[in-house]
PDB file of N, CA and C in Angstrom:
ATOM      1  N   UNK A   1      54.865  51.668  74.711  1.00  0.00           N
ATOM      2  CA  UNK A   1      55.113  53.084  74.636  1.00  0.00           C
ATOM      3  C   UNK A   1      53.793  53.805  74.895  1.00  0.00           C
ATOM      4  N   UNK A   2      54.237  54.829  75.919  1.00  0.00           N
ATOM      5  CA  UNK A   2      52.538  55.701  75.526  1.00  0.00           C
ATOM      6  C   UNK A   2      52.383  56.627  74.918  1.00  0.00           C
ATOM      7  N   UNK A   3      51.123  56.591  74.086  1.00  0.00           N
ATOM      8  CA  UNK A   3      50.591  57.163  73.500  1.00  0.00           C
ATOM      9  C   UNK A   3      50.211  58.286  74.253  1.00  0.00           C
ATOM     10  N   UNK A   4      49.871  59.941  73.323  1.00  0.00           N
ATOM     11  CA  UNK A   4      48.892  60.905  74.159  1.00  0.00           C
ATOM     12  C   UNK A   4      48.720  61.752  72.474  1.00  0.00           C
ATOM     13  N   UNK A   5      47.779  62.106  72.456  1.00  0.00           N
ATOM     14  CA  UNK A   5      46.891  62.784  71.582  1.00  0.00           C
ATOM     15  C   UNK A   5      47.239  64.346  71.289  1.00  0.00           C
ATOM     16  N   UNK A   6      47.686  64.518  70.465  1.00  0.00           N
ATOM     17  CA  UNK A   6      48.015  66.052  69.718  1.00  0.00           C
ATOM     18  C   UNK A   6      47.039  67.151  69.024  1.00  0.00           C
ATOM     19  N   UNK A   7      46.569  67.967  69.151  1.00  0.00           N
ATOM     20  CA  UNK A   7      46.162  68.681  68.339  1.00  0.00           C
ATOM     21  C   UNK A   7      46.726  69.375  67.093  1.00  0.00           C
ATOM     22  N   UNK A   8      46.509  69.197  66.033  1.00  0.00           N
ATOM     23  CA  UNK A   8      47.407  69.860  64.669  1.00  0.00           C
ATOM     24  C   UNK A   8      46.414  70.679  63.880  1.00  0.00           C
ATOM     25  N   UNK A   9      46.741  71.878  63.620  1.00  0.00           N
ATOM     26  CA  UNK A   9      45.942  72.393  62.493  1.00  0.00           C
ATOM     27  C   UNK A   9      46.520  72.051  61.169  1.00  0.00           C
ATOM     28  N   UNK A  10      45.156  71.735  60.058  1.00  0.00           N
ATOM     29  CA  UNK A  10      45.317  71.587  58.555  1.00  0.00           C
ATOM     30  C   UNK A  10      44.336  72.067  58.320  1.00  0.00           C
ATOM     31  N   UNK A  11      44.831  72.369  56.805  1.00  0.00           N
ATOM     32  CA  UNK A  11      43.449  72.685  56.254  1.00  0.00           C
ATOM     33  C   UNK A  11      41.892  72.195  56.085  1.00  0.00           C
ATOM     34  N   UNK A  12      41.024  72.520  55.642  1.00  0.00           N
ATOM     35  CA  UNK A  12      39.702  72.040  55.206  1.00  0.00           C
ATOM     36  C   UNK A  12      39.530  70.655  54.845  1.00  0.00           C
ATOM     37  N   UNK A  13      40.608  70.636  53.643  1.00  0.00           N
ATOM     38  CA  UNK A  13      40.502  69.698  52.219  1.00  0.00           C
ATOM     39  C   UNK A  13      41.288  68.481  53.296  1.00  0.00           C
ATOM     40  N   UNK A  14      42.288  68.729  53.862  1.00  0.00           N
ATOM     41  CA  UNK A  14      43.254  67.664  54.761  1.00  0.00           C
ATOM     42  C   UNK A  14      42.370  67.000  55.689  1.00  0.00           C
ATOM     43  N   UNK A  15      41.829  67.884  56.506  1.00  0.00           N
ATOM     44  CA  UNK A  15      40.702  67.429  57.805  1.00  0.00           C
ATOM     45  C   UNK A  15      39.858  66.120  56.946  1.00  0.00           C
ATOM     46  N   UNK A  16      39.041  67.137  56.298  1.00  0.00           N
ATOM     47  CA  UNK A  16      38.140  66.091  55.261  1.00  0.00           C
ATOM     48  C   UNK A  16      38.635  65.004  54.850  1.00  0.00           C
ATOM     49  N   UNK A  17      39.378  65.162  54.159  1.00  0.00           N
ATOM     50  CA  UNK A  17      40.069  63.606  53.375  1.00  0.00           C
ATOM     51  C   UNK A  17      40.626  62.518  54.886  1.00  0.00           C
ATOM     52  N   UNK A  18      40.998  63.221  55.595  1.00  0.00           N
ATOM     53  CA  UNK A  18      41.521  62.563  56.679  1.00  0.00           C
ATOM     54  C   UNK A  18      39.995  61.692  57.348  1.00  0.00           C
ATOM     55  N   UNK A  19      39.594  62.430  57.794  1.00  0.00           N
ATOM     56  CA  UNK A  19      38.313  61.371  58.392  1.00  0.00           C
ATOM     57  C   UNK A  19      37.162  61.019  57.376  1.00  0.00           C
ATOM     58  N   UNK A  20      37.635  60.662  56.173  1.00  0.00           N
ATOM     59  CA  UNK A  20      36.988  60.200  54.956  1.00  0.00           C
ATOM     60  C   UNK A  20      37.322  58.647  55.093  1.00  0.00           C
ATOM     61  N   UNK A  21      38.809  58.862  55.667  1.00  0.00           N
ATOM     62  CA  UNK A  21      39.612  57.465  55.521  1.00  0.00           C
ATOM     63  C   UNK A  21      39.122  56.228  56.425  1.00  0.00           C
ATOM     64  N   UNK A  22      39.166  54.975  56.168  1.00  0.00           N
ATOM     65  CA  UNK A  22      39.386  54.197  57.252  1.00  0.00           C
ATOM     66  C   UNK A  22      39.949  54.749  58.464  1.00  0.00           C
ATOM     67  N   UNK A  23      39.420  53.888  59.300  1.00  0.00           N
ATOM     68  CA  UNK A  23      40.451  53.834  60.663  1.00  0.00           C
ATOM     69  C   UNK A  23      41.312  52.745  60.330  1.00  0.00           C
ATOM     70  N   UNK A  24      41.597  51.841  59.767  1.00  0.00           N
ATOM     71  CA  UNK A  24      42.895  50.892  59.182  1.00  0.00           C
ATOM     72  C   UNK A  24      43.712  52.270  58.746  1.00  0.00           C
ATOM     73  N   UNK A  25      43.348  52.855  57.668  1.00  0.00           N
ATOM     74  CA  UNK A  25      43.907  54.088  57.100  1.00  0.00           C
ATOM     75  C   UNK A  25      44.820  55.160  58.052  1.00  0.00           C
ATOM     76  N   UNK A  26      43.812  55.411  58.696  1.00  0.00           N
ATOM     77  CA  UNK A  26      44.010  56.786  59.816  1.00  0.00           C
ATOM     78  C   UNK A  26      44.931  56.266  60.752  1.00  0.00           C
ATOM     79  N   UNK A  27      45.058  54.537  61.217  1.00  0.00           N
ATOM     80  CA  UNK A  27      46.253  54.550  61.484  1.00  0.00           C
ATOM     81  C   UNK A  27      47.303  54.229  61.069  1.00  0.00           C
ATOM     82  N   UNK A  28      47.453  54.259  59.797  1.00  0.00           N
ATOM     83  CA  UNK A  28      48.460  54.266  59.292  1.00  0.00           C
ATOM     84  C   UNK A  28      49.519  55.500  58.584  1.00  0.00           C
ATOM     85  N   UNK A  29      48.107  56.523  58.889  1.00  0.00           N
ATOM     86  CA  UNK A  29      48.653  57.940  58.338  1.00  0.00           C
ATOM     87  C   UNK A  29      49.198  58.352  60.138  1.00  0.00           C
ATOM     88  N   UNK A  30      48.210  57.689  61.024  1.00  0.00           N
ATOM     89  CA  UNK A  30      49.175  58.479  62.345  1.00  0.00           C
ATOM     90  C   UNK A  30      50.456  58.166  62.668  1.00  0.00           C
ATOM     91  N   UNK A  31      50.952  56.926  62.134  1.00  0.00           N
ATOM     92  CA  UNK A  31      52.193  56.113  62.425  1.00  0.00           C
ATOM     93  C   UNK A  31      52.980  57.046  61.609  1.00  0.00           C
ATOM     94  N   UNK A  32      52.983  57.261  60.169  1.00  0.00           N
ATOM     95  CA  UNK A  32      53.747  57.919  59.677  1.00  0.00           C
ATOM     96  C   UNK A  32      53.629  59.615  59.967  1.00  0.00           C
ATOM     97  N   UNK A  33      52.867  60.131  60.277  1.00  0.00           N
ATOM     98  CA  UNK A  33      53.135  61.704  61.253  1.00  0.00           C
ATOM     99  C   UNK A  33      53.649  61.588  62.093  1.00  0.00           C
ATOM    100  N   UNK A  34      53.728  60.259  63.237  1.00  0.00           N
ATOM    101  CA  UNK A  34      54.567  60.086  64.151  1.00  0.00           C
ATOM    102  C   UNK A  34      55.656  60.160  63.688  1.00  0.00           C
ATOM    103  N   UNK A  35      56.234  59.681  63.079  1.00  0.00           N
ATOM    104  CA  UNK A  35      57.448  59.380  62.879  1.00  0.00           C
ATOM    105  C   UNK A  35      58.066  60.039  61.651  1.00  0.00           C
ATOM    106  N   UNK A  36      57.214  61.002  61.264  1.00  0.00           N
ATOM    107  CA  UNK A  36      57.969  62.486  60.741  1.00  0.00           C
ATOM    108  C   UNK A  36      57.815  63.294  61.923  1.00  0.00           C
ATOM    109  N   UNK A  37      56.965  63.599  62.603  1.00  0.00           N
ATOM    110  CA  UNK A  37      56.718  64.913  63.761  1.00  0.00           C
ATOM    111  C   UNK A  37      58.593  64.293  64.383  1.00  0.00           C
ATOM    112  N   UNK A  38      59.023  63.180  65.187  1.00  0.00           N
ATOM    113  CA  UNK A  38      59.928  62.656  65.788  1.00  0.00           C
ATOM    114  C   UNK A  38      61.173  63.830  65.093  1.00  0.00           C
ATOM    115  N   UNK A  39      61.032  62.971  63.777  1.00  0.00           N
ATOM    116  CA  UNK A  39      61.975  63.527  62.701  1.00  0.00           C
ATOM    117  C   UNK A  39      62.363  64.765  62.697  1.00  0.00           C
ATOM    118  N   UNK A  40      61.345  65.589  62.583  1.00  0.00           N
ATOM    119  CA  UNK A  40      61.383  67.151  62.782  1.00  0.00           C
ATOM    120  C   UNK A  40      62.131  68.009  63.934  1.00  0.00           C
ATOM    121  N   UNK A  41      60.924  67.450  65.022  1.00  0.00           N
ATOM    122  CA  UNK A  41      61.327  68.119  66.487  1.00  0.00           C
ATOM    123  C   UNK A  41      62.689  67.324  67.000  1.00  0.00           C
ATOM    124  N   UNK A  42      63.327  66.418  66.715  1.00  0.00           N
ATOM    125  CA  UNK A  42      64.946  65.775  66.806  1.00  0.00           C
ATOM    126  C   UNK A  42      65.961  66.766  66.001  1.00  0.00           C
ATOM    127  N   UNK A  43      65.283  67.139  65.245  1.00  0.00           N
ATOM    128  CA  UNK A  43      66.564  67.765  63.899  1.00  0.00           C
ATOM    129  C   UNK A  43      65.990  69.250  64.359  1.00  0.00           C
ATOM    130  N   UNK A  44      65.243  69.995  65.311  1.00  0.00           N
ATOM    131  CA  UNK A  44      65.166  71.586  65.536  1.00  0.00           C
ATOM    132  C   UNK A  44      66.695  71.689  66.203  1.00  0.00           C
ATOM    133  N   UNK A  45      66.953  72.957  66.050  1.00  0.00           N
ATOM    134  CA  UNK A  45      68.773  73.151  66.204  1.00  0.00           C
ATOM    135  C   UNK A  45      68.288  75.078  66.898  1.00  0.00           C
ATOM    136  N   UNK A  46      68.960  75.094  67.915  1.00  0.00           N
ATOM    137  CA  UNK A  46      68.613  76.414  68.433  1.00  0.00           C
ATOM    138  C   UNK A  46      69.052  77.618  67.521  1.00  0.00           C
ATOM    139  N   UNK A  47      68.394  78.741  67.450  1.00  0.00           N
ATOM    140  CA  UNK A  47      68.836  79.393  66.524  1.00  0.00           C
ATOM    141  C   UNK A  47      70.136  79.761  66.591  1.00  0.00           C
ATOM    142  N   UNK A  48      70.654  80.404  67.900  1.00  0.00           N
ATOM    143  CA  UNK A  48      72.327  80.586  67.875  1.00  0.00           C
ATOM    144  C   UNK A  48      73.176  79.810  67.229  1.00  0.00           C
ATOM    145  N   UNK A  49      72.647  78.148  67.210  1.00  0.00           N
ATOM    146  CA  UNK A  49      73.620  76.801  66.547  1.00  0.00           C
ATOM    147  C   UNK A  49      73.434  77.814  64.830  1.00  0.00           C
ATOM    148  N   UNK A  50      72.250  78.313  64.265  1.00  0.00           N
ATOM    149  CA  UNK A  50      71.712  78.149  63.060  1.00  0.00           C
ATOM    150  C   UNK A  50      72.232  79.585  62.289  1.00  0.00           C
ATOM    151  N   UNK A  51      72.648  80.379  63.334  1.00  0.00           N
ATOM    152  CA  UNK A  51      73.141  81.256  63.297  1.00  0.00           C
ATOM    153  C   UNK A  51      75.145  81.484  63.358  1.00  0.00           C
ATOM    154  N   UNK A  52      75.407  80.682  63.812  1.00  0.00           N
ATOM    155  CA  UNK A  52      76.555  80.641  63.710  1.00  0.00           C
ATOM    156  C   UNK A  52      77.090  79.805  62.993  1.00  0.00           C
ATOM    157  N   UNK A  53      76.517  78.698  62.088  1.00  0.00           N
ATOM    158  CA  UNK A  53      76.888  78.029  61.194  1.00  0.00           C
ATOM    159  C   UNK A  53      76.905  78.962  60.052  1.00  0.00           C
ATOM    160  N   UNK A  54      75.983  79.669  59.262  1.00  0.00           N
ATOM    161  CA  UNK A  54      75.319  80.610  58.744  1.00  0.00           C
ATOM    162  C   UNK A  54      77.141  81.601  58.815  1.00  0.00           C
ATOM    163  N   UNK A  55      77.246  82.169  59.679  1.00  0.00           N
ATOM    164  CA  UNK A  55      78.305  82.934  59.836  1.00  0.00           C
ATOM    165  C   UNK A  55      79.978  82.227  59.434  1.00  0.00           C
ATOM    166  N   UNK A  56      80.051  81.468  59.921  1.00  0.00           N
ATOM    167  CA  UNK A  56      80.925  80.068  59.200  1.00  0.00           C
ATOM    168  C   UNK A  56      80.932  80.403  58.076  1.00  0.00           C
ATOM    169  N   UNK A  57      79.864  79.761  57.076  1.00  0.00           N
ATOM    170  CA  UNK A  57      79.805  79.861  55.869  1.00  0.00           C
ATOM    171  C   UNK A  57      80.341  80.954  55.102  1.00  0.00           C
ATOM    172  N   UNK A  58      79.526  82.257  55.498  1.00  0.00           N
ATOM    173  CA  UNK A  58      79.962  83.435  55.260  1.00  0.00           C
ATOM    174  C   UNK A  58      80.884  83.690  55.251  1.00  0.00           C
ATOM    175  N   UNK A  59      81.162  83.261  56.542  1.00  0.00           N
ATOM    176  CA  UNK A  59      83.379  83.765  56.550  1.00  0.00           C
ATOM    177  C   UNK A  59      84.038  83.236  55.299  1.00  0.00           C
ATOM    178  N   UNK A  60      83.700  81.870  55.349  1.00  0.00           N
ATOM    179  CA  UNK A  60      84.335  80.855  54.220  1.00  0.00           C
ATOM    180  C   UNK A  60      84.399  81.341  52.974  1.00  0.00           C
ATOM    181  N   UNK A  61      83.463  82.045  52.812  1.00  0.00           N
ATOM    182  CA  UNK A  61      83.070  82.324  51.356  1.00  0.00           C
ATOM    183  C   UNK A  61      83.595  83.365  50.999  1.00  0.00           C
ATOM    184  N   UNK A  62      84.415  84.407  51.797  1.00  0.00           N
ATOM    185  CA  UNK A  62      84.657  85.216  51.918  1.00  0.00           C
ATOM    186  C   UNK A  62      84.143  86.621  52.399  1.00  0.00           C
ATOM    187  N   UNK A  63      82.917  86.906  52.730  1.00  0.00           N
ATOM    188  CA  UNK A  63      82.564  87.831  53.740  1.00  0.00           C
ATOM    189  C   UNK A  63      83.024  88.498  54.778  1.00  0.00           C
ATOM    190  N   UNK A  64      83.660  89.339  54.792  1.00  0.00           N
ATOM    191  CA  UNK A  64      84.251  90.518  55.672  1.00  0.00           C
ATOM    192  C   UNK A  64      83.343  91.201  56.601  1.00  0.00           C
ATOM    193  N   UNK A  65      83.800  91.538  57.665  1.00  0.00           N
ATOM    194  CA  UNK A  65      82.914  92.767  58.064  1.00  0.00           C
ATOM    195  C   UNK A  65      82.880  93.889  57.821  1.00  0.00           C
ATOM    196  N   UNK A  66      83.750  94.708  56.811  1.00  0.00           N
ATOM    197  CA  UNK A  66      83.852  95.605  56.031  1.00  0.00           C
ATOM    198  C   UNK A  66      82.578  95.413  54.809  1.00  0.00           C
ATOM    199  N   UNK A  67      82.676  93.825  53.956  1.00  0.00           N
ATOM    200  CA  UNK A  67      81.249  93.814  52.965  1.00  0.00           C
ATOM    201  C   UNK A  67      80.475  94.041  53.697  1.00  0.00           C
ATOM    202  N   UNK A  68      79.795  93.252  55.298  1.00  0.00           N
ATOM    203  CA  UNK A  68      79.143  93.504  55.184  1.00  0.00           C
ATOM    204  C   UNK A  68      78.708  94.588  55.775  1.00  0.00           C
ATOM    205  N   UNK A  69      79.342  95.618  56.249  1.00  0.00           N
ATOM    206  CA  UNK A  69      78.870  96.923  56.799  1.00  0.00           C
ATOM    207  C   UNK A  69      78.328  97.448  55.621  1.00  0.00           C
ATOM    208  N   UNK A  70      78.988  97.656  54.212  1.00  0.00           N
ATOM    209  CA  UNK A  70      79.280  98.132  53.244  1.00  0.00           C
ATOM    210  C   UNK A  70      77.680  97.556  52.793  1.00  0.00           C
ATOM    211  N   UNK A  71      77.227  96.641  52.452  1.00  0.00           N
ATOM    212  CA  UNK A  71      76.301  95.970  51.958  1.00  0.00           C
ATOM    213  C   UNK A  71      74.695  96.306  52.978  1.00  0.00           C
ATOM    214  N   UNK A  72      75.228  96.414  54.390  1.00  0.00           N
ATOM    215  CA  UNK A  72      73.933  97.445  55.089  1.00  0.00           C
ATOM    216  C   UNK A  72      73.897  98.760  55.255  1.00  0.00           C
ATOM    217  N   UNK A  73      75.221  99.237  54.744  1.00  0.00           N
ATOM    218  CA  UNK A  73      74.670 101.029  54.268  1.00  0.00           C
ATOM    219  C   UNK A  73      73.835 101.102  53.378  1.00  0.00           C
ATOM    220  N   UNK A  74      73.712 100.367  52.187  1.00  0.00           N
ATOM    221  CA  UNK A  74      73.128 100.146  50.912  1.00  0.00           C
ATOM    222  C   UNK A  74      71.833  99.979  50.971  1.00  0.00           C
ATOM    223  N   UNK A  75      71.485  99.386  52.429  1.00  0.00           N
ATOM    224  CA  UNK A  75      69.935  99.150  52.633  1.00  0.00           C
ATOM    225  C   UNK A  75      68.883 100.216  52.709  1.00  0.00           C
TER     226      UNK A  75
END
């Protein structure tokens, strides 16, 4: 598989502790960012998907478009 090199911002205290570590260490913390970063950017869902589930719910629950007109006059 190839590899290619990321830039990530962290904090101070993260940076530090990070190249404090072994390189045995450091790659073992990159394996597991790999394979949360994977995790993450696999499970992003476009907002319309995130948005219309969201609305689903609402309906379900009972939400009208009468509440919610009613509930943004109020704003």
């Amino acid at each position: 598989m190839e590899m290619r090199t990321i830039t990530i911002c962290v904090d101070a205290a993260t940076a530090d502790a990070y190249e404090a570590t072994s390189e045995a260490d450091r790659r073992k913390i990159d394996v597991l960012l790999n394979l949360k970063l994977k995790d993450v950017v696999r499970n992003v869902r476009p907002l319309e998907v995130v948005m219309t589930e969201i609305s689903r719910k609402a309906q379900e629950r009972g939400l009208t478009l009468e509440i919610l007109e009613s509930i943004l006059a109020e704003s």
